[in-house]
PDB file of N, CA and C in Angstrom:
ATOM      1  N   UNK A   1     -11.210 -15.666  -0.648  1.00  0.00           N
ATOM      2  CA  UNK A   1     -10.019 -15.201  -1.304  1.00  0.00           C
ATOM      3  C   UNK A   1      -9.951 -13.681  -1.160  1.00  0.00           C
ATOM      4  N   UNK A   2      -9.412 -13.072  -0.180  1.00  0.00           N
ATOM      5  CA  UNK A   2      -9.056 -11.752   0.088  1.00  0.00           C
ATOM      6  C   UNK A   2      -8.136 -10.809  -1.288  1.00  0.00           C
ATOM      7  N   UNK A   3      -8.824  -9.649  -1.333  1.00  0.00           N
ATOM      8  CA  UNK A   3      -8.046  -9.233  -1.972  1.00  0.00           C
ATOM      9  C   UNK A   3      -7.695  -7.546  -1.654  1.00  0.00           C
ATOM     10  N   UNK A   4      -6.123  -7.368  -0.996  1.00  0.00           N
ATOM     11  CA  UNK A   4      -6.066  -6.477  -0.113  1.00  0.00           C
ATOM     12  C   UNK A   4      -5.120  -5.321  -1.420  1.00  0.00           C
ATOM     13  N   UNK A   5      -5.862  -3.572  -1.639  1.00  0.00           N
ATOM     14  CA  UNK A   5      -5.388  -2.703  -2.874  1.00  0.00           C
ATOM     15  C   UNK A   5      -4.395  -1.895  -1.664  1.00  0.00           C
ATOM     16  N   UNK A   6      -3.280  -1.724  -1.905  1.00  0.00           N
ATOM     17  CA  UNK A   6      -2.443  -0.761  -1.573  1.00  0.00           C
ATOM     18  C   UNK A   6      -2.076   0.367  -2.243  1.00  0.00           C
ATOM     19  N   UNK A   7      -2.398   1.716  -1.467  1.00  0.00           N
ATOM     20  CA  UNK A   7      -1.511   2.670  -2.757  1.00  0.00           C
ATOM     21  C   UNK A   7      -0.855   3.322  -1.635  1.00  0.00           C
ATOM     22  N   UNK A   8       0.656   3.582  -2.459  1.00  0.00           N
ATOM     23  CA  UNK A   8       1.056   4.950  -1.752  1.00  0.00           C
ATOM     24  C   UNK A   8       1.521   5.365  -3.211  1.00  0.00           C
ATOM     25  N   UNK A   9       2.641   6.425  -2.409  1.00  0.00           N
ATOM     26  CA  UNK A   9       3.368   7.760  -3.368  1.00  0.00           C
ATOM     27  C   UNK A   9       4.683   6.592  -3.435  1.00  0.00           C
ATOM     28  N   UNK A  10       5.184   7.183  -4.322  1.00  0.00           N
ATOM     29  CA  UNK A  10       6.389   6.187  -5.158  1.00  0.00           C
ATOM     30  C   UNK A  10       7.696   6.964  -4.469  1.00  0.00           C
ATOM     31  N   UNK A  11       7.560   7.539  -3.572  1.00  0.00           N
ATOM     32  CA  UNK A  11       8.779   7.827  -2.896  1.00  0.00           C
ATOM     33  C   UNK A  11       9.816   7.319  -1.899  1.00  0.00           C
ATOM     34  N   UNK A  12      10.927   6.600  -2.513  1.00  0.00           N
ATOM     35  CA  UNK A  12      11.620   6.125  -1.961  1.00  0.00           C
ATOM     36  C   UNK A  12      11.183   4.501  -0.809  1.00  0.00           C
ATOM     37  N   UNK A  13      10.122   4.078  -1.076  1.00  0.00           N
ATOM     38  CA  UNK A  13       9.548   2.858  -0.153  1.00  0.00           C
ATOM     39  C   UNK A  13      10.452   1.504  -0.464  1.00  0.00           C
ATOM     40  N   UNK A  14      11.012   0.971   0.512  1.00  0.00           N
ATOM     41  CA  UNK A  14      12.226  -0.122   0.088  1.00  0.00           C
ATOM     42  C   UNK A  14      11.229  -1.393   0.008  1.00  0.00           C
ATOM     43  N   UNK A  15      12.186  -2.303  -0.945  1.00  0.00           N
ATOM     44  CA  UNK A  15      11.617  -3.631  -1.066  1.00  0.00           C
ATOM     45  C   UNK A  15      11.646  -4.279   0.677  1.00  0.00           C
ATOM     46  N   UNK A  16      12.205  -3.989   1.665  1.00  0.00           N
ATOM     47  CA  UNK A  16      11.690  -5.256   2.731  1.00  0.00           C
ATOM     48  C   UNK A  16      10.353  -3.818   3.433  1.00  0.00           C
ATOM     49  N   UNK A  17      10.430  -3.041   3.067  1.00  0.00           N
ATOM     50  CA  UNK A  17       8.656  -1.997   3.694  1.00  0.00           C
ATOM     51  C   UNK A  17       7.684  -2.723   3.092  1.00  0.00           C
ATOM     52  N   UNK A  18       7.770  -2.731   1.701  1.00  0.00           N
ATOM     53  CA  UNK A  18       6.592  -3.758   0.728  1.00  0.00           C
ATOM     54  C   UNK A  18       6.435  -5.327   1.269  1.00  0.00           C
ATOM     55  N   UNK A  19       7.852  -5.572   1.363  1.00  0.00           N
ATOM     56  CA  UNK A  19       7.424  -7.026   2.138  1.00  0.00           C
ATOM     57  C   UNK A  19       6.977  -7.070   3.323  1.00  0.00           C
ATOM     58  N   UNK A  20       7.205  -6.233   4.250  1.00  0.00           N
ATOM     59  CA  UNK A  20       6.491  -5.812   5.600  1.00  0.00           C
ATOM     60  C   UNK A  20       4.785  -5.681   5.379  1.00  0.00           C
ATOM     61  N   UNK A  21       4.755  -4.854   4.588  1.00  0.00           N
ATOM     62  CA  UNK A  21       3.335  -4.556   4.538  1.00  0.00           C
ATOM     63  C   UNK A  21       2.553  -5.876   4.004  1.00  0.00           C
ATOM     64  N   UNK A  22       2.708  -6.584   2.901  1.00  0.00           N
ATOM     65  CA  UNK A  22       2.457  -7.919   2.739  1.00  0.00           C
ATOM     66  C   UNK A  22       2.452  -8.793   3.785  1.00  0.00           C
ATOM     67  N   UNK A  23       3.348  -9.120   4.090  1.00  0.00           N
ATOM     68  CA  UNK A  23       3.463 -10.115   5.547  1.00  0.00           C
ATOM     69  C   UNK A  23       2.232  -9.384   6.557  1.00  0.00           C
ATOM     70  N   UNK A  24       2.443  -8.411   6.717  1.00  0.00           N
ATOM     71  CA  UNK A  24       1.590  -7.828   7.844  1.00  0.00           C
ATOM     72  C   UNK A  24       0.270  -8.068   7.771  1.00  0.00           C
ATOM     73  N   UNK A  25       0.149  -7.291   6.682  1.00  0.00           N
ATOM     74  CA  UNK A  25      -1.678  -7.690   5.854  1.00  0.00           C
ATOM     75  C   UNK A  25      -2.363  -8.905   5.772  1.00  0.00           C
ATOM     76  N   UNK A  26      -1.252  -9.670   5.329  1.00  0.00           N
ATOM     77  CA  UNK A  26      -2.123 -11.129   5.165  1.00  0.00           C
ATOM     78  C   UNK A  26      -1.916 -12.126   6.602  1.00  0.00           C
ATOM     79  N   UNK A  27      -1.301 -11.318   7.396  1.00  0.00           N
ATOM     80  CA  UNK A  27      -1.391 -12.157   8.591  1.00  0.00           C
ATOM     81  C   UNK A  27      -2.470 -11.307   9.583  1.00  0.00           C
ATOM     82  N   UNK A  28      -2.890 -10.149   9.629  1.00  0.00           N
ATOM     83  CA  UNK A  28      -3.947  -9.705   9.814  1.00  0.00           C
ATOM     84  C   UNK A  28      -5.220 -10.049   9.471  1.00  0.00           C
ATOM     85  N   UNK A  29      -5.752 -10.561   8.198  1.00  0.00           N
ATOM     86  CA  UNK A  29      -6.263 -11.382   7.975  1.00  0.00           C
ATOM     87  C   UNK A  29      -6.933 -12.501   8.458  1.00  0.00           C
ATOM     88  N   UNK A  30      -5.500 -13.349   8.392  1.00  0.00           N
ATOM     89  CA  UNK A  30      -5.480 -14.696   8.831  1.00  0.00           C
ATOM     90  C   UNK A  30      -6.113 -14.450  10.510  1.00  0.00           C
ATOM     91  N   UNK A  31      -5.147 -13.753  11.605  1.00  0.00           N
ATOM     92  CA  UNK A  31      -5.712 -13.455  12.547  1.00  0.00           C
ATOM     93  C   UNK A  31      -7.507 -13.111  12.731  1.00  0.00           C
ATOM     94  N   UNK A  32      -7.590 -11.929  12.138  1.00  0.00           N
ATOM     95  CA  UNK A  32      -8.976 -11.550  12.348  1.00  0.00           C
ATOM     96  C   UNK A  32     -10.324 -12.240  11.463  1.00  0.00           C
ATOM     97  N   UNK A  33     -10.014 -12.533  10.267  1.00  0.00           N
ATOM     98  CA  UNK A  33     -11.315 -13.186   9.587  1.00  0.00           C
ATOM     99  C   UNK A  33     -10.933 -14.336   9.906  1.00  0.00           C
ATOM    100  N   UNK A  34      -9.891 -15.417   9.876  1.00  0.00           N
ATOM    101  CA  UNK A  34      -9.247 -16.362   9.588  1.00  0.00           C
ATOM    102  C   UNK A  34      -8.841 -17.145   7.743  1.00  0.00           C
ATOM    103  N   UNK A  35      -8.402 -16.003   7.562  1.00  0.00           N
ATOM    104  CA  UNK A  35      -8.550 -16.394   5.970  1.00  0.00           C
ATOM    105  C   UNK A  35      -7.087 -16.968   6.047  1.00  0.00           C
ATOM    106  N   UNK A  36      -7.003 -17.897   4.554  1.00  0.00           N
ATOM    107  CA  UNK A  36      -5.917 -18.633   4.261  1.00  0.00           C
ATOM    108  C   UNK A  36      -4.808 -17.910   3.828  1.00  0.00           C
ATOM    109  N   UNK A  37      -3.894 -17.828   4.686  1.00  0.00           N
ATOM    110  CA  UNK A  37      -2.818 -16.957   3.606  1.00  0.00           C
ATOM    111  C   UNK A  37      -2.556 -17.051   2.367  1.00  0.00           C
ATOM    112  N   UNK A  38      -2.662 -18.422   2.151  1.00  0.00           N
ATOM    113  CA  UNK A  38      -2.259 -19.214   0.529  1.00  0.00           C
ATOM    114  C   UNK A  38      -3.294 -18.486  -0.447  1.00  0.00           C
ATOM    115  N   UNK A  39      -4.136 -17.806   0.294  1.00  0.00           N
ATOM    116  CA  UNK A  39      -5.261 -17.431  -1.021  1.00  0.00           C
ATOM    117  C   UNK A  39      -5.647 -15.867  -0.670  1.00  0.00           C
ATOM    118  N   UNK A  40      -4.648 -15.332   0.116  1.00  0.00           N
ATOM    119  CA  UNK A  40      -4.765 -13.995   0.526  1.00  0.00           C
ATOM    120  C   UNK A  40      -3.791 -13.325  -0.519  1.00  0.00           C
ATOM    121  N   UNK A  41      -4.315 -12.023  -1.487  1.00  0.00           N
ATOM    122  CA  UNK A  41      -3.826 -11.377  -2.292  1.00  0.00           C
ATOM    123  C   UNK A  41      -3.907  -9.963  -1.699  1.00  0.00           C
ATOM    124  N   UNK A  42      -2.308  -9.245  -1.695  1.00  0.00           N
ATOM    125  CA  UNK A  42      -1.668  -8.010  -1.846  1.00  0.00           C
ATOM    126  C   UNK A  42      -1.174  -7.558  -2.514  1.00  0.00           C
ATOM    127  N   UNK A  43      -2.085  -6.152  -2.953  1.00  0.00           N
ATOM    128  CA  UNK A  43      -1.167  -5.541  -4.175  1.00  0.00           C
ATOM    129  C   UNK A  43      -0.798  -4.662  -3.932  1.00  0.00           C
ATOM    130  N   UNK A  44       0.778  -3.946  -4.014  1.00  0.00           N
ATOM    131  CA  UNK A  44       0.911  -2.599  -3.827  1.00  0.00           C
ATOM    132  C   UNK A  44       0.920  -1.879  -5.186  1.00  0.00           C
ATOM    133  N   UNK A  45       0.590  -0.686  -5.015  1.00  0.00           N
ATOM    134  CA  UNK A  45       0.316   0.208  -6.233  1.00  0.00           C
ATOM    135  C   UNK A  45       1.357   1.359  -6.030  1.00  0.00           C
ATOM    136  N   UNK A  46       2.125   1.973  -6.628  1.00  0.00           N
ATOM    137  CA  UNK A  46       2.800   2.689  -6.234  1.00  0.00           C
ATOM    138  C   UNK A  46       2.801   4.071  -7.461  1.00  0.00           C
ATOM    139  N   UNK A  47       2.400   5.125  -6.602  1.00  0.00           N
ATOM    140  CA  UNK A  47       1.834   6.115  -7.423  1.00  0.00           C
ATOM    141  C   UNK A  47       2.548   7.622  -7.459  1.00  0.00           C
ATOM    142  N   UNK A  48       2.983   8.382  -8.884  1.00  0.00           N
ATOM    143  CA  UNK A  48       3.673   9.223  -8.417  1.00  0.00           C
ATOM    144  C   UNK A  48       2.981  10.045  -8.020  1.00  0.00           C
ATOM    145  N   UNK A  49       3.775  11.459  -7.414  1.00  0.00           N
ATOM    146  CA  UNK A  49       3.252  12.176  -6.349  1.00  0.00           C
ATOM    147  C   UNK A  49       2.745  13.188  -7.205  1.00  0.00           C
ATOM    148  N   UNK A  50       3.005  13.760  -8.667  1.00  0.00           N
ATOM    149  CA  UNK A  50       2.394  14.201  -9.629  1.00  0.00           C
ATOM    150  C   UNK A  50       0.613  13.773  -9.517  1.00  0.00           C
ATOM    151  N   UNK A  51       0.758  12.333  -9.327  1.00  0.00           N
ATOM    152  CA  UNK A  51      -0.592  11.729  -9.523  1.00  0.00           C
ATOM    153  C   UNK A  51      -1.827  11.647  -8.434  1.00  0.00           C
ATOM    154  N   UNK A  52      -1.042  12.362  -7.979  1.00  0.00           N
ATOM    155  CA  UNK A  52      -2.011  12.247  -5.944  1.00  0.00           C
ATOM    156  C   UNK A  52      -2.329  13.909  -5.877  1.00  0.00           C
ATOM    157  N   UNK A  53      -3.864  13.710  -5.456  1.00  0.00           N
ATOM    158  CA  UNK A  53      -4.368  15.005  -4.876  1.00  0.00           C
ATOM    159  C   UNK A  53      -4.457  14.778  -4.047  1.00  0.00           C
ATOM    160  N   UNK A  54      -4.512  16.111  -2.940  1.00  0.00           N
ATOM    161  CA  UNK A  54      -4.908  16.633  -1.741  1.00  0.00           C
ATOM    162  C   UNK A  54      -5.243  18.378  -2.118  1.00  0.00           C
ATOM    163  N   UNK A  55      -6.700  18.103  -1.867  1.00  0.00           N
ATOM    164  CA  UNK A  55      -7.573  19.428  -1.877  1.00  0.00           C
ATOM    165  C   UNK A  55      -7.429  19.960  -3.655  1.00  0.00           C
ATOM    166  N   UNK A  56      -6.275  21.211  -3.802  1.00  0.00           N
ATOM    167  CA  UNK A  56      -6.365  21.595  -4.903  1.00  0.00           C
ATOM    168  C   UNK A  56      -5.002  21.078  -5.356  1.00  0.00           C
ATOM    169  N   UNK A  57      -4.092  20.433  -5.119  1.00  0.00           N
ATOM    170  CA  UNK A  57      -2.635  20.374  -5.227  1.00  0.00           C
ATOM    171  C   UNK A  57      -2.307  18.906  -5.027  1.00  0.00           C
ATOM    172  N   UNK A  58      -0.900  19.023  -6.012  1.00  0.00           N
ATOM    173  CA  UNK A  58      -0.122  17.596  -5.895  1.00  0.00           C
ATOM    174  C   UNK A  58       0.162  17.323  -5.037  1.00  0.00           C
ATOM    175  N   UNK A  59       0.378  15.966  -4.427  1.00  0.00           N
ATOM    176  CA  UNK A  59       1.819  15.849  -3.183  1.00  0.00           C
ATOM    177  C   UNK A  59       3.223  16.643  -3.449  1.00  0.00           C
ATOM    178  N   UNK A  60       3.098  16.481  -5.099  1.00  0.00           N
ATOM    179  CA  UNK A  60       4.607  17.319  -5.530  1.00  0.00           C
ATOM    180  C   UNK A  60       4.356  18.317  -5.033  1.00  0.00           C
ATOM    181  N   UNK A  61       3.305  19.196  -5.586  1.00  0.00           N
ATOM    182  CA  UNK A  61       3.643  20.644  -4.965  1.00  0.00           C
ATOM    183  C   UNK A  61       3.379  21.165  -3.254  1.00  0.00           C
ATOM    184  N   UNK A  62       2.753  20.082  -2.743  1.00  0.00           N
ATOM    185  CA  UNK A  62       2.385  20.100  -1.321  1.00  0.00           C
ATOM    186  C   UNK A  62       3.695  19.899  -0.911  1.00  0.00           C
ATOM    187  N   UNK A  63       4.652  18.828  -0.998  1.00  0.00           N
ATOM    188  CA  UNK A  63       6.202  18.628  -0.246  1.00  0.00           C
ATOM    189  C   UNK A  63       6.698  19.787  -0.871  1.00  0.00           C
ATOM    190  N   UNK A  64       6.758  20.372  -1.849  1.00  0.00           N
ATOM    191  CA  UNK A  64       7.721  21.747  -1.844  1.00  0.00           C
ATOM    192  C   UNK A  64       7.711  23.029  -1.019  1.00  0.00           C
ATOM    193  N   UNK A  65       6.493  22.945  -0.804  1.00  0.00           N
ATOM    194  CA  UNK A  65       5.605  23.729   0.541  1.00  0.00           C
ATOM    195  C   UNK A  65       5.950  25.014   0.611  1.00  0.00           C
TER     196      UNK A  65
END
């Protein structure tokens, strides 16, 4: 029973990208280990950019640049 953690930044990502990435993942899976899709779990996490470091700084304040 796979269990695949997704994070990004909460910016603007559309519902068929999330379903892309799902579909994708668990058929990657299936391909390479051969796991069951039926029991393959994806979660996306979606995180604001307040909440994300890189080095000393937000993504917020990194995209204002």
């Amino acid at each position: 029973m796979p269990y695949v953690n997704i994070k990004i930044t909460d910016d603007g990502v559309t519902q068929a990208e999330k379903k892309a990435l799902i579909q994708g993942t668990t058929k990657l899976l299936q391909e390479v280990l051969n796991k069951d899709p039926q029991s393959t779990f994806v979660v996306i996490d979606e995180v604001d950019t307040d909440n994300w470091g890189i080095g000393y700084e937000t993504v917020t304040e990194i995209r204002k640049g």
